[in-house]
PDB file of N, CA and C in Angstrom:
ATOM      1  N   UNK A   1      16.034 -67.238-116.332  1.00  0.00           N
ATOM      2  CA  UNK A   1      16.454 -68.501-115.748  1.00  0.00           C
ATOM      3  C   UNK A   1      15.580 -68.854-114.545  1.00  0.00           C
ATOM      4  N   UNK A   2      14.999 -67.962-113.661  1.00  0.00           N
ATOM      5  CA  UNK A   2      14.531 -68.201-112.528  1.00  0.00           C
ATOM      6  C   UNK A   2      13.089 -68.694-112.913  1.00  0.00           C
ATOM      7  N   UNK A   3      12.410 -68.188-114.094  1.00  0.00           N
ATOM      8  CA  UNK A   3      11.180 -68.423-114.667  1.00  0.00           C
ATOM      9  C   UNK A   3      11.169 -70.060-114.676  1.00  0.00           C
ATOM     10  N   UNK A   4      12.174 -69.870-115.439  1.00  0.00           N
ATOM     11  CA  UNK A   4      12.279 -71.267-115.838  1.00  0.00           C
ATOM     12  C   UNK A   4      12.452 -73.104-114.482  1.00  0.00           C
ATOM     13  N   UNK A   5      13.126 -72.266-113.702  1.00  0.00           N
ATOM     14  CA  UNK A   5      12.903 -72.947-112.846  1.00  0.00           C
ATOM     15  C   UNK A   5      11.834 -72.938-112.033  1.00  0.00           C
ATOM     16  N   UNK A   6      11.481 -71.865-111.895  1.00  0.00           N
ATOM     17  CA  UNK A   6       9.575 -71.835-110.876  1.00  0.00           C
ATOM     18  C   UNK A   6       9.091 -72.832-111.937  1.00  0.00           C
ATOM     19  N   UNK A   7       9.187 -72.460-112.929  1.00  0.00           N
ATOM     20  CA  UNK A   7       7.635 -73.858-114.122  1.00  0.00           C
ATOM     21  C   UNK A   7       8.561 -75.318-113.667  1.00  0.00           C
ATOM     22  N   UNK A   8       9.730 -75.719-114.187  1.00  0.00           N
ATOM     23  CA  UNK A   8      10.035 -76.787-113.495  1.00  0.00           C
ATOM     24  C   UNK A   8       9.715 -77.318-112.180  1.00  0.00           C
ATOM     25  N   UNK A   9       9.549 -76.474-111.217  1.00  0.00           N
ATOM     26  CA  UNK A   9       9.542 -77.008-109.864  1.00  0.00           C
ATOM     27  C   UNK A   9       8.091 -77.464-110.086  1.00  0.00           C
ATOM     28  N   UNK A  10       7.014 -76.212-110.687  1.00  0.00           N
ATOM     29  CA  UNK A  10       5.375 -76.885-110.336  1.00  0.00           C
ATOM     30  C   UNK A  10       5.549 -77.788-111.139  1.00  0.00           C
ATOM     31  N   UNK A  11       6.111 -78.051-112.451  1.00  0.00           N
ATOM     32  CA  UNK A  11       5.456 -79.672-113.299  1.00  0.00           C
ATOM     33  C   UNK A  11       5.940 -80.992-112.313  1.00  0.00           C
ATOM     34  N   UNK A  12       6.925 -80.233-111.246  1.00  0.00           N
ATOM     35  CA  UNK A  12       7.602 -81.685-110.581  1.00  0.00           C
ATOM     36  C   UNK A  12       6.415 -81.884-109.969  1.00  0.00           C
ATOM     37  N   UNK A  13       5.737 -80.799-108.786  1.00  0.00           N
ATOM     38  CA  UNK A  13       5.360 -81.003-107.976  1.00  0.00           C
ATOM     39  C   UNK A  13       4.136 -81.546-108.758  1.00  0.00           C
ATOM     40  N   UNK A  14       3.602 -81.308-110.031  1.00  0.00           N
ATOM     41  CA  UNK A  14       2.110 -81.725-110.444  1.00  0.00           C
ATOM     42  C   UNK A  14       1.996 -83.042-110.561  1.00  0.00           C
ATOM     43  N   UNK A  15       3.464 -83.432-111.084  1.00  0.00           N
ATOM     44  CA  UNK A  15       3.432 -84.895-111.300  1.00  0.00           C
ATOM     45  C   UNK A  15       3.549 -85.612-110.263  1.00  0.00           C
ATOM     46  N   UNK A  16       3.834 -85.325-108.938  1.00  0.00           N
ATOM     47  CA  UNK A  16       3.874 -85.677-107.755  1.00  0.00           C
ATOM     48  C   UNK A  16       2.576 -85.842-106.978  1.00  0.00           C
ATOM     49  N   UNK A  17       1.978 -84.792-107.524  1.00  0.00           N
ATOM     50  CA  UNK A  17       0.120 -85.033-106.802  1.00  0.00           C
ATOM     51  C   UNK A  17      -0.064 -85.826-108.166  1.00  0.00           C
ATOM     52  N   UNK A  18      -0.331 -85.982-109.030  1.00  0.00           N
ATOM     53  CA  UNK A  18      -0.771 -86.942-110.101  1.00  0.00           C
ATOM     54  C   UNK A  18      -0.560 -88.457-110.248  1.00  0.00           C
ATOM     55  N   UNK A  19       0.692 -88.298-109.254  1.00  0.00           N
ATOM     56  CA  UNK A  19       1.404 -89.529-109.805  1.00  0.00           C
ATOM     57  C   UNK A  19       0.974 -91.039-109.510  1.00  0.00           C
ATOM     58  N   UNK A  20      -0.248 -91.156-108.779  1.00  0.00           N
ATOM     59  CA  UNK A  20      -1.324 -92.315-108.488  1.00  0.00           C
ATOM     60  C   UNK A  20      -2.290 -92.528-109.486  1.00  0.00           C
ATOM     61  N   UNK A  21      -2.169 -91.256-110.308  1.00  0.00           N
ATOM     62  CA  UNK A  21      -2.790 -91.609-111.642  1.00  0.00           C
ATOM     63  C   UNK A  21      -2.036 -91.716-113.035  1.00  0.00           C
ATOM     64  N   UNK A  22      -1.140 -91.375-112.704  1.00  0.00           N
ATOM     65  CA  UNK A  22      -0.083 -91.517-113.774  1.00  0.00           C
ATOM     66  C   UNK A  22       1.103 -92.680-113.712  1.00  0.00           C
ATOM     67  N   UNK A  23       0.611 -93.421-112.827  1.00  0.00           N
ATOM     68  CA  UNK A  23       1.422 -94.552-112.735  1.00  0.00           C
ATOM     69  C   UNK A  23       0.472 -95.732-113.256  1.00  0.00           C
ATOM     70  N   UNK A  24      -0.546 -95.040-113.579  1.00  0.00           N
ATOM     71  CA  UNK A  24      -1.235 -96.448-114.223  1.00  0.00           C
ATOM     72  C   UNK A  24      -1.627 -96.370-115.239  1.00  0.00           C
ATOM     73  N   UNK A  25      -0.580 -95.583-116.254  1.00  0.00           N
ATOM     74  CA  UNK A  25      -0.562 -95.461-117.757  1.00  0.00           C
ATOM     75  C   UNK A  25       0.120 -96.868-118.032  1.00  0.00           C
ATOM     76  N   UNK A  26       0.188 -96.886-119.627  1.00  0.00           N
ATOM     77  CA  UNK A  26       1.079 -98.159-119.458  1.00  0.00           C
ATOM     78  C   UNK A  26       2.062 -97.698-119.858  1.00  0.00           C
ATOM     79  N   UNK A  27       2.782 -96.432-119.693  1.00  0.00           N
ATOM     80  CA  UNK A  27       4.065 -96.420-120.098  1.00  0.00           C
ATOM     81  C   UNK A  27       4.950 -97.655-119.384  1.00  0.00           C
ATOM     82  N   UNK A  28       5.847 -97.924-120.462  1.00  0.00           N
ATOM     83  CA  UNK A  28       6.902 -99.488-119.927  1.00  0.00           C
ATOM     84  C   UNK A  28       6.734-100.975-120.283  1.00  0.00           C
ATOM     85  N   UNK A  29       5.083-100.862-120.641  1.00  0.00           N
ATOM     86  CA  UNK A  29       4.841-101.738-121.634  1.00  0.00           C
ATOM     87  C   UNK A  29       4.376-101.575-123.192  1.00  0.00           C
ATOM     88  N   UNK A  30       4.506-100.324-123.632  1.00  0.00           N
ATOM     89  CA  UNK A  30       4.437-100.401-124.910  1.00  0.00           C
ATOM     90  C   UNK A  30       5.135-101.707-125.984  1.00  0.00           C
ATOM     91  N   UNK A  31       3.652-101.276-127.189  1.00  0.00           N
ATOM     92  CA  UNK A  31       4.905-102.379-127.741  1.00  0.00           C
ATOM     93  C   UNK A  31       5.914-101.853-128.557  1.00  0.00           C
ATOM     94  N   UNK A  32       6.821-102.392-128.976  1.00  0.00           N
ATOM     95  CA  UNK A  32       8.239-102.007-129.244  1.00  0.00           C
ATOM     96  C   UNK A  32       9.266-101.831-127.886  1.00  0.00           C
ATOM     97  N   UNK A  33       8.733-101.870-126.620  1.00  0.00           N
ATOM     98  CA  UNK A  33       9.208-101.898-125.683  1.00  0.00           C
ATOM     99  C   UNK A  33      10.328-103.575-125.673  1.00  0.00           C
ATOM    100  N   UNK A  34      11.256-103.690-125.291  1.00  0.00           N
ATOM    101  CA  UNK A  34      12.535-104.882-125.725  1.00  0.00           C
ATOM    102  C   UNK A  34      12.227-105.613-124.253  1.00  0.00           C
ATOM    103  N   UNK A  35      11.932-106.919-123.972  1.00  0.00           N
ATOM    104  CA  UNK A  35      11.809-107.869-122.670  1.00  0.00           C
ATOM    105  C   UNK A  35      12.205-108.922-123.238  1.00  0.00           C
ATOM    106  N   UNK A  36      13.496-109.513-122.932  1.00  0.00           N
ATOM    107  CA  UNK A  36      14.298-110.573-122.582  1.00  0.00           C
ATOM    108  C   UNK A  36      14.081-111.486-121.455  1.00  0.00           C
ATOM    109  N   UNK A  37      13.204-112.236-121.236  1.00  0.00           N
ATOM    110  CA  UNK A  37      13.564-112.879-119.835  1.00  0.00           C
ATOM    111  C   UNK A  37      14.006-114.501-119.975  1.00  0.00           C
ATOM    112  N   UNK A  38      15.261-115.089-118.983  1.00  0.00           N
ATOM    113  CA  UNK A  38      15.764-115.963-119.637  1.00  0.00           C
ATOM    114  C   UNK A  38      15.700-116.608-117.831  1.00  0.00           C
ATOM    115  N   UNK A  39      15.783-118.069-118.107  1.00  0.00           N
ATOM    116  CA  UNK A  39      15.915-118.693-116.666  1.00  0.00           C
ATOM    117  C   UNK A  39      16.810-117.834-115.501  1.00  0.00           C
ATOM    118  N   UNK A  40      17.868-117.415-116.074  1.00  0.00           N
ATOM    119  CA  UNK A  40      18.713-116.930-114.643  1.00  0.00           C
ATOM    120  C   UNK A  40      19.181-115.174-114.777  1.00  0.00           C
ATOM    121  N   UNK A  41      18.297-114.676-116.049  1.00  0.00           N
ATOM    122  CA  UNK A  41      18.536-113.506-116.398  1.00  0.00           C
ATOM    123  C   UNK A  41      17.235-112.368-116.997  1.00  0.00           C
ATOM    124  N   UNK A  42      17.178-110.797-116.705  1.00  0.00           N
ATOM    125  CA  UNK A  42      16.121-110.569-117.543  1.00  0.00           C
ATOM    126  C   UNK A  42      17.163-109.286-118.350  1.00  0.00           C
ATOM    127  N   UNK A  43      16.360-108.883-119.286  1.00  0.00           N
ATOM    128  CA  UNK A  43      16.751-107.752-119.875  1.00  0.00           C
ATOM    129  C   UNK A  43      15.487-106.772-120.258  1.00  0.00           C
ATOM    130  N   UNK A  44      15.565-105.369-119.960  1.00  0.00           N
ATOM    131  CA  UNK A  44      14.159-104.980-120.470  1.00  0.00           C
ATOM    132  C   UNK A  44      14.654-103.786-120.824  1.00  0.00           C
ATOM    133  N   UNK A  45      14.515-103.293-121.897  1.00  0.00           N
ATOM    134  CA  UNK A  45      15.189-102.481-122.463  1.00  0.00           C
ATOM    135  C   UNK A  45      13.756-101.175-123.623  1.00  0.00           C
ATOM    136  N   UNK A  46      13.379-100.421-122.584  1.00  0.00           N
ATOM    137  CA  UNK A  46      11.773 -99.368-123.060  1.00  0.00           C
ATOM    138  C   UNK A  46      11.870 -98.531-124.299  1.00  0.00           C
ATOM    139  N   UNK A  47      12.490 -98.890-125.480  1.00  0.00           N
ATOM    140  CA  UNK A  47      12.676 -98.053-126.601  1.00  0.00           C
ATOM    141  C   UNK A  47      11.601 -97.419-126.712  1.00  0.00           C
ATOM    142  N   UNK A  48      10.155 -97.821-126.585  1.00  0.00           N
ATOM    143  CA  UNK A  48       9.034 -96.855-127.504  1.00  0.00           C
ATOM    144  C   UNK A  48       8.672 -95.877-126.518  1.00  0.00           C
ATOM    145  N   UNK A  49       8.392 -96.788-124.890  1.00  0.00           N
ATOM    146  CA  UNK A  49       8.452 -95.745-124.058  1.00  0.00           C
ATOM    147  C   UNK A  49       9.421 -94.118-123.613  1.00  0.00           C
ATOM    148  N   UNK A  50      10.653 -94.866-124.324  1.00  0.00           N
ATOM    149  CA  UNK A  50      11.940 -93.410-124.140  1.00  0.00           C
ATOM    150  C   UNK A  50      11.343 -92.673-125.062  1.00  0.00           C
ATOM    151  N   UNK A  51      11.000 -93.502-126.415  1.00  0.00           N
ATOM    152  CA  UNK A  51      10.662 -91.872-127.711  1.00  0.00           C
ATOM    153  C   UNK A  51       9.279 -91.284-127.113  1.00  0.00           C
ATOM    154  N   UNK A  52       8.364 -91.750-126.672  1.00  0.00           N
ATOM    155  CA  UNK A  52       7.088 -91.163-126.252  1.00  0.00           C
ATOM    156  C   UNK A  52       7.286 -90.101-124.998  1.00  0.00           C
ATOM    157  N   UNK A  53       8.233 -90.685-124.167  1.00  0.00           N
ATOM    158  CA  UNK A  53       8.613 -89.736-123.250  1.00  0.00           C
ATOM    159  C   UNK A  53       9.596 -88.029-123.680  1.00  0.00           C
ATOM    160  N   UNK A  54      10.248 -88.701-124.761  1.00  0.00           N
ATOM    161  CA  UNK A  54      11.297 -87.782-125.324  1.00  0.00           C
ATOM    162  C   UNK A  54      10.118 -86.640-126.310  1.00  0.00           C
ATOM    163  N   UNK A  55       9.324 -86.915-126.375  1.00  0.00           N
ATOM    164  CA  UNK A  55       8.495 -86.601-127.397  1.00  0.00           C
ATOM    165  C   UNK A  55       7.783 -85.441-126.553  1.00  0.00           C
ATOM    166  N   UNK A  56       6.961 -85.774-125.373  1.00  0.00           N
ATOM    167  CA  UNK A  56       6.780 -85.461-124.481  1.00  0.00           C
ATOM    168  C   UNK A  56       7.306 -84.312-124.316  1.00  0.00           C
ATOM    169  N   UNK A  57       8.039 -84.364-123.668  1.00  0.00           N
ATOM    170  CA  UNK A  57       9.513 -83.498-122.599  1.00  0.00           C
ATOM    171  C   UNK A  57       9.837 -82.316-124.382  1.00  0.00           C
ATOM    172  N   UNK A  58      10.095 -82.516-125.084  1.00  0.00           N
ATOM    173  CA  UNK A  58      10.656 -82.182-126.273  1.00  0.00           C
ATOM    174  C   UNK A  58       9.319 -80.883-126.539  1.00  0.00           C
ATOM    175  N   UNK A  59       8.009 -81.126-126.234  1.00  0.00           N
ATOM    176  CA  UNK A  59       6.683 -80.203-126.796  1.00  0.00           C
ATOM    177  C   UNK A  59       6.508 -79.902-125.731  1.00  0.00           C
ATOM    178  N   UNK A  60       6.992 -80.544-124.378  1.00  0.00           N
ATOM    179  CA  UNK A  60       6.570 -79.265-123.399  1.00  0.00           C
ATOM    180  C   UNK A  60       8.034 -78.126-123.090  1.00  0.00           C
ATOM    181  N   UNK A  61       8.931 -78.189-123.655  1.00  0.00           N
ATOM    182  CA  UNK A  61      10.175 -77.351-123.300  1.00  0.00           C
ATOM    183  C   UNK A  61       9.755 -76.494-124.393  1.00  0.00           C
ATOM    184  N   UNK A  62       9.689 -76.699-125.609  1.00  0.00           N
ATOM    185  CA  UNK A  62       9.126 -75.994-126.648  1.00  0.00           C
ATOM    186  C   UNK A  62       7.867 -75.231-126.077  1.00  0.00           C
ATOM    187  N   UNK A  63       6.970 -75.714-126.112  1.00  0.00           N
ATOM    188  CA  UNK A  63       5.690 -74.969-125.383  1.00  0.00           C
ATOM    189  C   UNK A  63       6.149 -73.922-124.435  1.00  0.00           C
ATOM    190  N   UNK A  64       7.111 -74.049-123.305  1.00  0.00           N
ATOM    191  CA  UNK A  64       7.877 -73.326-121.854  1.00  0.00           C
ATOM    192  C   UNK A  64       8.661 -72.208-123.078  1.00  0.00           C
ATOM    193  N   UNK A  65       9.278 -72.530-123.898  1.00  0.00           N
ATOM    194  CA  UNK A  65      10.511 -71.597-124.983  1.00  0.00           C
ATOM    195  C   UNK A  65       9.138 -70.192-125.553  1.00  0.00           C
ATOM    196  N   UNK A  66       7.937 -71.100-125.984  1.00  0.00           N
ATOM    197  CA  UNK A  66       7.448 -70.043-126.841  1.00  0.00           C
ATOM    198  C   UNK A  66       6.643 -69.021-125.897  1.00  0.00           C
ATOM    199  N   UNK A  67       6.378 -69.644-124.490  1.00  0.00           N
ATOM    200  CA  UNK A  67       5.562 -68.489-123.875  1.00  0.00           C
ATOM    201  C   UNK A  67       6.185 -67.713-122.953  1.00  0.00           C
ATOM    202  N   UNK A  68       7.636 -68.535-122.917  1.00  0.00           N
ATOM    203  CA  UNK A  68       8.443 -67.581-122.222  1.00  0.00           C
ATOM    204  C   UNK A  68       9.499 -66.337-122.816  1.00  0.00           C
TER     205      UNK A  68
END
């Protein structure tokens, strides 16, 4: 368990020094991504971005499972 949390803490912290470069992916505008915008309302709703992220997160916990 403790393993597991030391690797969590560095991917936080990596994405934290990264994150001036990783904020200028386009995750959020993919397409399949859902944008509603209406005169007095918006809706934006990131479907492709959640599966790409889920996808993500899903091969690196797997990856963390097999070498741990």
């Amino acid at each position: 368990m403790s393993k597991t949390l030391i690797i969590v803490g560095l991917i936080v912290v990596a994405i934290g020094i990264f994150w001036p470069w990783l904020s200028k992916l386009p995750l959020g505008q993919l397409p399949g991504d859902i944008a509603i915008r209406r005169e007095n309302a918006a809706f934006y709703f990131p479907l492709t971005t959640m599966i790409v992220v889920s996808f993500l997160v899903s091969g690196l916990l797997w990856l963390i499972d097999r070498l741990g």
